[in-house]
PDB file of N, CA and C in Angstrom:
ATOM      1  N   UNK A   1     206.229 297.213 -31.024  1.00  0.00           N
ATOM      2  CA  UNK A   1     207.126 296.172 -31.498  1.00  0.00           C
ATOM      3  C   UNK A   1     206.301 294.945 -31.862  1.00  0.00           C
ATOM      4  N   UNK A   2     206.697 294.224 -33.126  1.00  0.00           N
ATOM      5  CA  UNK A   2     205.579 293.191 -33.488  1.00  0.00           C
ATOM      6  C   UNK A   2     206.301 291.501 -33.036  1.00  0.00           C
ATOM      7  N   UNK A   3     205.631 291.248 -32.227  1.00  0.00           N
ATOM      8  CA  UNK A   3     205.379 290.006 -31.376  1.00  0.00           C
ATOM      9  C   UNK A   3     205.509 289.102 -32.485  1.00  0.00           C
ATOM     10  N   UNK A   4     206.852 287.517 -32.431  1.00  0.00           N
ATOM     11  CA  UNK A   4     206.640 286.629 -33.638  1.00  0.00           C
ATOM     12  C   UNK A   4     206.177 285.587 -32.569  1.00  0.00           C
ATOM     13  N   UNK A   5     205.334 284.660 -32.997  1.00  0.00           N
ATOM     14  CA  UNK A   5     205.138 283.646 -32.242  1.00  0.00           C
ATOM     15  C   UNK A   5     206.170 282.504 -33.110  1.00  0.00           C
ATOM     16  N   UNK A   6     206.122 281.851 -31.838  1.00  0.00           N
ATOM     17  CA  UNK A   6     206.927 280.456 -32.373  1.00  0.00           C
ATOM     18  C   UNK A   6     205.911 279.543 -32.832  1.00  0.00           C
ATOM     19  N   UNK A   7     204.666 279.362 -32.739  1.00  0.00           N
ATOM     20  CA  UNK A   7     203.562 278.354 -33.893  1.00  0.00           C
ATOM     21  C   UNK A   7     202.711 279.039 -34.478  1.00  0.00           C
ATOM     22  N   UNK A   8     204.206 280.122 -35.668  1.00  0.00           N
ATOM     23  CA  UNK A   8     203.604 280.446 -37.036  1.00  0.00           C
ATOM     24  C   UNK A   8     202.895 279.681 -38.182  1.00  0.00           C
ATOM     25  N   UNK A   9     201.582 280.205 -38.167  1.00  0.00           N
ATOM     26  CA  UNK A   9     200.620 279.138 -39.467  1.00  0.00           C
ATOM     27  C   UNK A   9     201.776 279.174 -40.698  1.00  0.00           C
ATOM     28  N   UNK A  10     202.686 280.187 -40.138  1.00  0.00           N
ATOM     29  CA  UNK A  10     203.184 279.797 -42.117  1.00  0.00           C
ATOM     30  C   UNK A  10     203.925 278.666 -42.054  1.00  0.00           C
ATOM     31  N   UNK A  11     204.396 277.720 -41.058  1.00  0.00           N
ATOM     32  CA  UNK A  11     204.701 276.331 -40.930  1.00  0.00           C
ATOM     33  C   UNK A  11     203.676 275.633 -41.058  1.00  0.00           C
ATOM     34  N   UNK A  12     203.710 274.591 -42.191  1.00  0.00           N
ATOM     35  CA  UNK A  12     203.071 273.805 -42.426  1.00  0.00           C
ATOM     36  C   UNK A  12     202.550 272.520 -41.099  1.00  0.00           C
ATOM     37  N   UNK A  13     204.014 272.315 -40.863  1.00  0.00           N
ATOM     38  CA  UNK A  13     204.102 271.007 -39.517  1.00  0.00           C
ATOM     39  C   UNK A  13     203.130 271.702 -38.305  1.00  0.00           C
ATOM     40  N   UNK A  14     202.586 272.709 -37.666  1.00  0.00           N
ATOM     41  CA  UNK A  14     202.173 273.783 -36.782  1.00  0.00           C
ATOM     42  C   UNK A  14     200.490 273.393 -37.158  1.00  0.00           C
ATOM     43  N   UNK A  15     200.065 272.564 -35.874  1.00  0.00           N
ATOM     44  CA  UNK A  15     198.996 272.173 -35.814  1.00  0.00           C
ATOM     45  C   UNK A  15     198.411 273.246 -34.119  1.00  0.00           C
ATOM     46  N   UNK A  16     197.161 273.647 -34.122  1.00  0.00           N
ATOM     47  CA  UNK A  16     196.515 274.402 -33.376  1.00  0.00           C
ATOM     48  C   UNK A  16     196.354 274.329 -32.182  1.00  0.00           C
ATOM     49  N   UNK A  17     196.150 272.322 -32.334  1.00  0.00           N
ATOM     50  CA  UNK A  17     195.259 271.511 -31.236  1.00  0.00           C
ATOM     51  C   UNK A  17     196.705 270.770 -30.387  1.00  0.00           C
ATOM     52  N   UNK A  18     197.751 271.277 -30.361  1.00  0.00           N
ATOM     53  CA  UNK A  18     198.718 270.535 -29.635  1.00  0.00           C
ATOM     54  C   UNK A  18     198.199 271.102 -28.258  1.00  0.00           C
ATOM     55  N   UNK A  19     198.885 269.664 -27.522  1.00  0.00           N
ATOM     56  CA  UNK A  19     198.227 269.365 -25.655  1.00  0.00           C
ATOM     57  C   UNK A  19     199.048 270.447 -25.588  1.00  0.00           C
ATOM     58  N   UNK A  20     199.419 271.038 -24.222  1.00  0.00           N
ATOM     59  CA  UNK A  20     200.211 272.014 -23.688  1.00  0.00           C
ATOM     60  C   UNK A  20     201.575 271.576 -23.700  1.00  0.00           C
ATOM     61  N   UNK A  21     202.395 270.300 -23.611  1.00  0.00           N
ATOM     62  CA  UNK A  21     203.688 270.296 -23.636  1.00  0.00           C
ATOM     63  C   UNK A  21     204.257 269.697 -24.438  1.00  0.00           C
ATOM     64  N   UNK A  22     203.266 269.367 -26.238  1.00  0.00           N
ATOM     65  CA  UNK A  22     204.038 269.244 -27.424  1.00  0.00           C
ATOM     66  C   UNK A  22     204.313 270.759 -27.364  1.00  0.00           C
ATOM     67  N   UNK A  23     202.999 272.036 -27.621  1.00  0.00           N
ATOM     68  CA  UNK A  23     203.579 273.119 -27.500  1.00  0.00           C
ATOM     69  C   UNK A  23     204.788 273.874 -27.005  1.00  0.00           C
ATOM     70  N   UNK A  24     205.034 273.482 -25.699  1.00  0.00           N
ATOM     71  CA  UNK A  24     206.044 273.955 -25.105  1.00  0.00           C
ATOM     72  C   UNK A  24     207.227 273.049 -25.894  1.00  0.00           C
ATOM     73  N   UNK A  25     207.302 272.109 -26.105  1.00  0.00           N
ATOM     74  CA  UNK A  25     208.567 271.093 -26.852  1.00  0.00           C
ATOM     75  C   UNK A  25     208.626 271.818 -27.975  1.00  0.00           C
ATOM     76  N   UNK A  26     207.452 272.363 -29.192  1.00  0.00           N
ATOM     77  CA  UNK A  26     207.741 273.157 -30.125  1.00  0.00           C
ATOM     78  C   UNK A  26     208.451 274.177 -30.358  1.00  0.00           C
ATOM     79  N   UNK A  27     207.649 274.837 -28.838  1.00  0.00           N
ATOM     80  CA  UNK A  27     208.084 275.736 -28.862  1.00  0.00           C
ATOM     81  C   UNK A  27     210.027 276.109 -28.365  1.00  0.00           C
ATOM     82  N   UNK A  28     210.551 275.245 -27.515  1.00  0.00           N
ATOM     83  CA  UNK A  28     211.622 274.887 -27.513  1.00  0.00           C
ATOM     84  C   UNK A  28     212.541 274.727 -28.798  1.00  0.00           C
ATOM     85  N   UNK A  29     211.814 273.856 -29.588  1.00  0.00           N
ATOM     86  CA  UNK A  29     212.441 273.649 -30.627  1.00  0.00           C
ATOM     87  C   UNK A  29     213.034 274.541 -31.340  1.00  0.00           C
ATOM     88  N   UNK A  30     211.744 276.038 -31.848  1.00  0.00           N
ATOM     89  CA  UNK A  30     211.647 276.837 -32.493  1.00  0.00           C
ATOM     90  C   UNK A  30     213.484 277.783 -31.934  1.00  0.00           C
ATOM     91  N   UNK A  31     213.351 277.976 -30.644  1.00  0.00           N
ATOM     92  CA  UNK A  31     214.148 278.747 -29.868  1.00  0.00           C
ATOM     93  C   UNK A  31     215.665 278.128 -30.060  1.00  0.00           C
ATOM     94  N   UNK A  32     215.548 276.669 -30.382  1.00  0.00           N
ATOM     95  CA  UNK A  32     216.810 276.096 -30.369  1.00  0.00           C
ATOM     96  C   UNK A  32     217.198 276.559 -32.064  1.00  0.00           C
ATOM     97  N   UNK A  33     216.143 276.462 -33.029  1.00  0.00           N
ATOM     98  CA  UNK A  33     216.765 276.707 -34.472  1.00  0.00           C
ATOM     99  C   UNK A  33     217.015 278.346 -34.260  1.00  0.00           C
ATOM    100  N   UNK A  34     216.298 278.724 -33.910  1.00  0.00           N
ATOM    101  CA  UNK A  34     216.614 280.342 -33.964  1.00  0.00           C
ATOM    102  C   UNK A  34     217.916 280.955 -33.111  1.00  0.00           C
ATOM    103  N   UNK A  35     218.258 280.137 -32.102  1.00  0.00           N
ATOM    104  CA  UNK A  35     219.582 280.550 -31.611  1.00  0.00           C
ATOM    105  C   UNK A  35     220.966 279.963 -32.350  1.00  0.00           C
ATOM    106  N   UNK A  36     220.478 278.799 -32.715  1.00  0.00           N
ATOM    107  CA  UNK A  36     221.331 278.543 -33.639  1.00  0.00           C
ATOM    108  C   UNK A  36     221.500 279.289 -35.026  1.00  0.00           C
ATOM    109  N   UNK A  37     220.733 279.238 -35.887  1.00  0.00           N
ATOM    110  CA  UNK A  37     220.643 280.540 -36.798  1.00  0.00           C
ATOM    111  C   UNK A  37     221.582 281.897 -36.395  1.00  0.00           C
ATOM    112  N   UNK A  38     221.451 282.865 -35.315  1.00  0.00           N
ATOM    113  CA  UNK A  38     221.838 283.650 -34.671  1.00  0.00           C
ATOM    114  C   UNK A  38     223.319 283.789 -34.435  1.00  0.00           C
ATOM    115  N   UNK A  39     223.915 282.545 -33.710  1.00  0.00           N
ATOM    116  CA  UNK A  39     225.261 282.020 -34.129  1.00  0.00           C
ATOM    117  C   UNK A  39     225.650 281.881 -34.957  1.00  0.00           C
ATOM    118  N   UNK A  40     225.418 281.250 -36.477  1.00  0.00           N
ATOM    119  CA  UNK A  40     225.592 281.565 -38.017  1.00  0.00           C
ATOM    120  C   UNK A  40     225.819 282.533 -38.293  1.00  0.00           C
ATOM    121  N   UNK A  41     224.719 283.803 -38.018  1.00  0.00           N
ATOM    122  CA  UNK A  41     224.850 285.322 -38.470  1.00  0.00           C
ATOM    123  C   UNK A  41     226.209 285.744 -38.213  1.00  0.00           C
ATOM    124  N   UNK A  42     226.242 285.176 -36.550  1.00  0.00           N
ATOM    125  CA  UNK A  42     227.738 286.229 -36.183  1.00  0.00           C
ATOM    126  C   UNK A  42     228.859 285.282 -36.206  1.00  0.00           C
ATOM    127  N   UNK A  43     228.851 284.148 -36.535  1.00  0.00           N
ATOM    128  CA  UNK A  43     229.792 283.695 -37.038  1.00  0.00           C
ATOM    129  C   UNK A  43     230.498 284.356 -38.698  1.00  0.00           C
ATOM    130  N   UNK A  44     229.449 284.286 -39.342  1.00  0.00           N
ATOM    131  CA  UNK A  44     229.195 284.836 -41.237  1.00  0.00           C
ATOM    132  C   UNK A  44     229.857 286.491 -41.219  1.00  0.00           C
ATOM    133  N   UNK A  45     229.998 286.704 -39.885  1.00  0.00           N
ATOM    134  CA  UNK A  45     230.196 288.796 -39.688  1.00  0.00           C
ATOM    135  C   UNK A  45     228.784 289.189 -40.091  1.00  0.00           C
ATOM    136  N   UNK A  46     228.053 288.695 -39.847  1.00  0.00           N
ATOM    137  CA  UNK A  46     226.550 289.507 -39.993  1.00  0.00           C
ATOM    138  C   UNK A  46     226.308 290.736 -38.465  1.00  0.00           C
ATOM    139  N   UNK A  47     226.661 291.835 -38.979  1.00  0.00           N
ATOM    140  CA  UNK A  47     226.665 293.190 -37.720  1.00  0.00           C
ATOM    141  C   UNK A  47     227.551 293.483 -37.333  1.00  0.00           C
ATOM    142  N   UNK A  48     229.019 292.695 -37.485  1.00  0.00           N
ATOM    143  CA  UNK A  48     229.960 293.597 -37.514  1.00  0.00           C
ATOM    144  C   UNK A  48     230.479 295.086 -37.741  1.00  0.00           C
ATOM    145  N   UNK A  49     231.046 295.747 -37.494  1.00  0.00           N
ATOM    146  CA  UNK A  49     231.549 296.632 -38.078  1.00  0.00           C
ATOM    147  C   UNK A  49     232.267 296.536 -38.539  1.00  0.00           C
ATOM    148  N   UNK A  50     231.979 297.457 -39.924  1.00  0.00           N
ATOM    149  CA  UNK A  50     232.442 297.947 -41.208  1.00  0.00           C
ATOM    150  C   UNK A  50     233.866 298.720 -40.944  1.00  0.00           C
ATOM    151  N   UNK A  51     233.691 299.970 -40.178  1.00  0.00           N
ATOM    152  CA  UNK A  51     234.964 300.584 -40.107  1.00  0.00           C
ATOM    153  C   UNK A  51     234.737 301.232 -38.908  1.00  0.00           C
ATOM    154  N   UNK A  52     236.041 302.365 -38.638  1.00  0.00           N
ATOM    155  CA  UNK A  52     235.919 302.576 -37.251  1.00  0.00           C
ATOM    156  C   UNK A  52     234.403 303.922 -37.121  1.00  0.00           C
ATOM    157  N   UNK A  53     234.206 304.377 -38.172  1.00  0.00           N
ATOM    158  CA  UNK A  53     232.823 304.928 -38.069  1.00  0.00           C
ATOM    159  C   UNK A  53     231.468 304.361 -37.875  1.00  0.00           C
ATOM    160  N   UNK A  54     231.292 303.192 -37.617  1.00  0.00           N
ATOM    161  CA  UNK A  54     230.419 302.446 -37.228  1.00  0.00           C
ATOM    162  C   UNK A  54     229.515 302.334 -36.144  1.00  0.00           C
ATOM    163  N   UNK A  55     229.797 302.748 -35.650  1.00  0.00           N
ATOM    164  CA  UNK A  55     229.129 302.898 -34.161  1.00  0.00           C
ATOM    165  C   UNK A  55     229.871 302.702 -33.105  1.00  0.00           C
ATOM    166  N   UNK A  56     231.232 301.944 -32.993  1.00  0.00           N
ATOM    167  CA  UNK A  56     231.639 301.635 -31.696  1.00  0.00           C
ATOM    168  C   UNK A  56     231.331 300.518 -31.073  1.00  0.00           C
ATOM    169  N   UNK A  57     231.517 300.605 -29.537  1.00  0.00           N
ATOM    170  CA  UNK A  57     231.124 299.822 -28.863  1.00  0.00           C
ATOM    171  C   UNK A  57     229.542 299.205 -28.581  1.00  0.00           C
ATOM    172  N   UNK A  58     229.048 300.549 -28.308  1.00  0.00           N
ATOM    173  CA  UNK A  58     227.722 300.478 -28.530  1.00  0.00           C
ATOM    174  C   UNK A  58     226.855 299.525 -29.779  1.00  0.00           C
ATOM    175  N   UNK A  59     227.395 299.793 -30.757  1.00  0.00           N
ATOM    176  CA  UNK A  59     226.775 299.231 -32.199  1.00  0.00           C
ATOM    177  C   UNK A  59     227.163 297.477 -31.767  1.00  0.00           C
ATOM    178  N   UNK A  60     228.279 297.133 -31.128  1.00  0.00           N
ATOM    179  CA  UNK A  60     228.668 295.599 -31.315  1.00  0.00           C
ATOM    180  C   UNK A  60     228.108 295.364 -30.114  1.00  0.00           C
ATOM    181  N   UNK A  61     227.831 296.294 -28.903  1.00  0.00           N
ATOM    182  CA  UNK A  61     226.958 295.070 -27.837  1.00  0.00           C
ATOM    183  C   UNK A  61     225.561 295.175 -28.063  1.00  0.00           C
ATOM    184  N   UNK A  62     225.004 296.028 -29.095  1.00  0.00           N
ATOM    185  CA  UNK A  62     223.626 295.484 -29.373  1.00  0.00           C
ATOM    186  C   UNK A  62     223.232 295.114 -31.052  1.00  0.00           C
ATOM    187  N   UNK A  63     224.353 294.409 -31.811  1.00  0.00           N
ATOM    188  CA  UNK A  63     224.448 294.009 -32.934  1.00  0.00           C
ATOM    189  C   UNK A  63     223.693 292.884 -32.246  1.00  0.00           C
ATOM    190  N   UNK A  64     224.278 292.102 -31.266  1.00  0.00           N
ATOM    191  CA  UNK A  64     222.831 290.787 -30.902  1.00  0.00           C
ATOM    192  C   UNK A  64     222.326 290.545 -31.148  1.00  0.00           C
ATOM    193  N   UNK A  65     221.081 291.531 -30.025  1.00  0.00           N
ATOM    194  CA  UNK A  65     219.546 291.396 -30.728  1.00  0.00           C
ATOM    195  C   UNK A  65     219.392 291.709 -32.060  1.00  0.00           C
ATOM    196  N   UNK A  66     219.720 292.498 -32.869  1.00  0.00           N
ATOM    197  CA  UNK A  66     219.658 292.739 -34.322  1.00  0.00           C
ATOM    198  C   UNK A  66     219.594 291.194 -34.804  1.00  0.00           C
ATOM    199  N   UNK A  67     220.744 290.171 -34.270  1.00  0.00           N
ATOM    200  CA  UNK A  67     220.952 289.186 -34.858  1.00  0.00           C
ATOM    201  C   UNK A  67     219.995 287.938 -34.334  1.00  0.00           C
ATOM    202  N   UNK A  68     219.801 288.341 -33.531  1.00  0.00           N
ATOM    203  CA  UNK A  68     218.116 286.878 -32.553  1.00  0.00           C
ATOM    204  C   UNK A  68     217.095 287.585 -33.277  1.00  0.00           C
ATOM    205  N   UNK A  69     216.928 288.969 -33.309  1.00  0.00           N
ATOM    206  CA  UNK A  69     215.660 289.331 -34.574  1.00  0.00           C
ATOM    207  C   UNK A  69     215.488 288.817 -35.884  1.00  0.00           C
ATOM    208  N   UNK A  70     216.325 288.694 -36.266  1.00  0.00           N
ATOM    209  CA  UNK A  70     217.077 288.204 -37.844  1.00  0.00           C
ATOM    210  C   UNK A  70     216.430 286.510 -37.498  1.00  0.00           C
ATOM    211  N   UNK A  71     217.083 286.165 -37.160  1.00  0.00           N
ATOM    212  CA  UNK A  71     217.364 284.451 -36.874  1.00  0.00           C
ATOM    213  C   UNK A  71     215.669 284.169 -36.402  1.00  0.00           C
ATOM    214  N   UNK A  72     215.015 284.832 -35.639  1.00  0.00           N
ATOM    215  CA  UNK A  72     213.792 284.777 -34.891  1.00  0.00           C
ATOM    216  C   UNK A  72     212.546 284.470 -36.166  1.00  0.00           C
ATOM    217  N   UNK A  73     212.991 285.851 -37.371  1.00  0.00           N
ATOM    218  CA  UNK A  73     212.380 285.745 -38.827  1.00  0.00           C
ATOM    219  C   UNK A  73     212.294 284.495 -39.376  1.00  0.00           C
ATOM    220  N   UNK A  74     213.680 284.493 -39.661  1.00  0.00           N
ATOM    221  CA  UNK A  74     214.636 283.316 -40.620  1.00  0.00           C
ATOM    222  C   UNK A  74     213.246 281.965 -40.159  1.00  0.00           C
ATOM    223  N   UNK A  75     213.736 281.685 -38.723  1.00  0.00           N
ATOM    224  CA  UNK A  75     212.533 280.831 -38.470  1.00  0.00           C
ATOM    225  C   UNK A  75     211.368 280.582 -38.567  1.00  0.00           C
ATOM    226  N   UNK A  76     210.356 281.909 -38.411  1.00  0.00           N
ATOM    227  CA  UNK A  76     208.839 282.205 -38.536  1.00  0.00           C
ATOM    228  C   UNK A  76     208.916 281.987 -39.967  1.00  0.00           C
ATOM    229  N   UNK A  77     209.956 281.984 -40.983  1.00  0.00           N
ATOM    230  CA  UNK A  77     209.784 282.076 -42.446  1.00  0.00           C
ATOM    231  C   UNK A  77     209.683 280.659 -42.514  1.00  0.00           C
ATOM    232  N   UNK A  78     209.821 279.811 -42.080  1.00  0.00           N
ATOM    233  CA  UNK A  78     210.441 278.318 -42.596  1.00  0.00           C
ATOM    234  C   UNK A  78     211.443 278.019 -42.142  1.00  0.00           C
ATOM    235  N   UNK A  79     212.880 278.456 -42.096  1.00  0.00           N
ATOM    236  CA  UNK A  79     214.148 278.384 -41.248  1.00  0.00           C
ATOM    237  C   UNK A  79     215.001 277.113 -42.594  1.00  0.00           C
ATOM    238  N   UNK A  80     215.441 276.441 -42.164  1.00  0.00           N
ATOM    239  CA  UNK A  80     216.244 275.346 -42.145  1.00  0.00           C
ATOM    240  C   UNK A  80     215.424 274.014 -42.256  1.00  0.00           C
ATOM    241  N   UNK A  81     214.520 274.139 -41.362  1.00  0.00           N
ATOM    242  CA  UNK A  81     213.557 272.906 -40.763  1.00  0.00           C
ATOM    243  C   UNK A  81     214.454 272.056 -40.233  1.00  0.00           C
ATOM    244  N   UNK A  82     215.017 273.274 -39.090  1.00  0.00           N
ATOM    245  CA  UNK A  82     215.499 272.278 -37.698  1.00  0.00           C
ATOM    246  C   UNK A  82     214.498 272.029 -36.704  1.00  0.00           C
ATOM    247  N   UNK A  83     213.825 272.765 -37.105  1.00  0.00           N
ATOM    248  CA  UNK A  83     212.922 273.072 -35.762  1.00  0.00           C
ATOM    249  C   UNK A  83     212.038 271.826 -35.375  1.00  0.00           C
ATOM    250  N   UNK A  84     211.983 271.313 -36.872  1.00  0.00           N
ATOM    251  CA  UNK A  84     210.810 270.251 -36.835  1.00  0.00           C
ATOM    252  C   UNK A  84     211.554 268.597 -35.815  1.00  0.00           C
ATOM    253  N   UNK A  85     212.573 268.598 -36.729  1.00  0.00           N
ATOM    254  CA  UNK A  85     213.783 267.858 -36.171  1.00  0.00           C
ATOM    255  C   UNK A  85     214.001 267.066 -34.723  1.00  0.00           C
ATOM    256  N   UNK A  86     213.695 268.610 -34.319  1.00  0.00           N
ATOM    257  CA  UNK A  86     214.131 269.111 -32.623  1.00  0.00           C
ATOM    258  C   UNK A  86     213.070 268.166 -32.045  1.00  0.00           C
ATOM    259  N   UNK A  87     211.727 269.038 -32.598  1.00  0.00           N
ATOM    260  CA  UNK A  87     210.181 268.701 -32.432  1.00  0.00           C
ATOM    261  C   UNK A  87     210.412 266.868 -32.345  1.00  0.00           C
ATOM    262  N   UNK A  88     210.121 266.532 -33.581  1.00  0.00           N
ATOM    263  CA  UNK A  88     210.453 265.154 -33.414  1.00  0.00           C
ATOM    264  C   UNK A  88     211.188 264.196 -32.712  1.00  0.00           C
ATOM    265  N   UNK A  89     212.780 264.747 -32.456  1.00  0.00           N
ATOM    266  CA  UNK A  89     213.628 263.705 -31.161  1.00  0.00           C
ATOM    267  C   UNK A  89     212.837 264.148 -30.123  1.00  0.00           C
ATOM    268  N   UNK A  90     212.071 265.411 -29.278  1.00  0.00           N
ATOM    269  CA  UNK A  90     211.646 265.727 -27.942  1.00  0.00           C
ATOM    270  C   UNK A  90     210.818 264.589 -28.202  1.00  0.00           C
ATOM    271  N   UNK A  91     210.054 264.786 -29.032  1.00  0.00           N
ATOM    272  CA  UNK A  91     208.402 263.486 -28.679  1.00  0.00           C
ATOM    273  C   UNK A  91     209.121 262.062 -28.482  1.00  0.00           C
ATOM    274  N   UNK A  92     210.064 261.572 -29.532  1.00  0.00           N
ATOM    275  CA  UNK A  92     210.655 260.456 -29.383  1.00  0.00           C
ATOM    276  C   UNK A  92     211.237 260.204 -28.348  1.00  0.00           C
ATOM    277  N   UNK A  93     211.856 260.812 -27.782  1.00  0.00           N
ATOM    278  CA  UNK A  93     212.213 260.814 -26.119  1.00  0.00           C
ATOM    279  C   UNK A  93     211.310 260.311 -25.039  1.00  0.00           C
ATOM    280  N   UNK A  94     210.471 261.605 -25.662  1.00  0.00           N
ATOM    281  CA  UNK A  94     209.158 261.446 -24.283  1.00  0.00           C
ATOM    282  C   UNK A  94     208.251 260.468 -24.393  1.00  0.00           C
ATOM    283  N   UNK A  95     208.288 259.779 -25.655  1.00  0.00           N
ATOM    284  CA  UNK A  95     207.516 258.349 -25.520  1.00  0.00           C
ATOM    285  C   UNK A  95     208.718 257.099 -25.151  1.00  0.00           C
ATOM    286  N   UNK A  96     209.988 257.657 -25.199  1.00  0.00           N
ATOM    287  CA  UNK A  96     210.933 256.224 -25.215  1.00  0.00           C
ATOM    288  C   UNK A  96     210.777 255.681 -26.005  1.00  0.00           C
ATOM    289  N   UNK A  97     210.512 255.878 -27.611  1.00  0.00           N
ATOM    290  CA  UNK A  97     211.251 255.486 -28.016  1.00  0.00           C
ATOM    291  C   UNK A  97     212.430 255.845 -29.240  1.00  0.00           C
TER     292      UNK A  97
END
């Protein structure tokens, strides 16, 4: 299974040399656009079923992850650029101001 990191080089904002708890704030961030994303999907009927040949029960309690995989992408691609957002109020916080 291929591992996405949350400080993908293909983000521009995604610098190397962050201390350990901009990282972790990034990395927060990343998790907050991507769950949000995720909620979109299944709000939109993204994995629903189609008809009653669909899979069932089974197919809708692990349409989910299908949909945090999706959203997980969406993000490593660029996303929205909430992520950065996020990034930015955490630091602003944590300096006060």
């Amino acid at each position: 299974m291929t591992e996405i990191s949350p400080l993908s080089p293909a983000q521009p904002w995604v610098k190397s040399d962050l201390p350990l708890q901009e990282a972790r704030a990034r990395a927060a961030a990343v998790a907050l656009e991507a769950s949000f994303l995720s909620e979109m999907l299944k709000s939109a009927g993204f994995g629903s079923q189609v008809n009653s040949f669909s899979g069932g029960a089974g197919e809708d309690h692990f349409a989910s992850f299908h949909r945090d995989a999706i959203a997980r992408r969406m993000v490593a691609a660029g996303g929205l650029g909430m992520a950065e957002q996020f990034f930015k109020s955490m630091m602003e916080a944590k300096d006060g101001t």
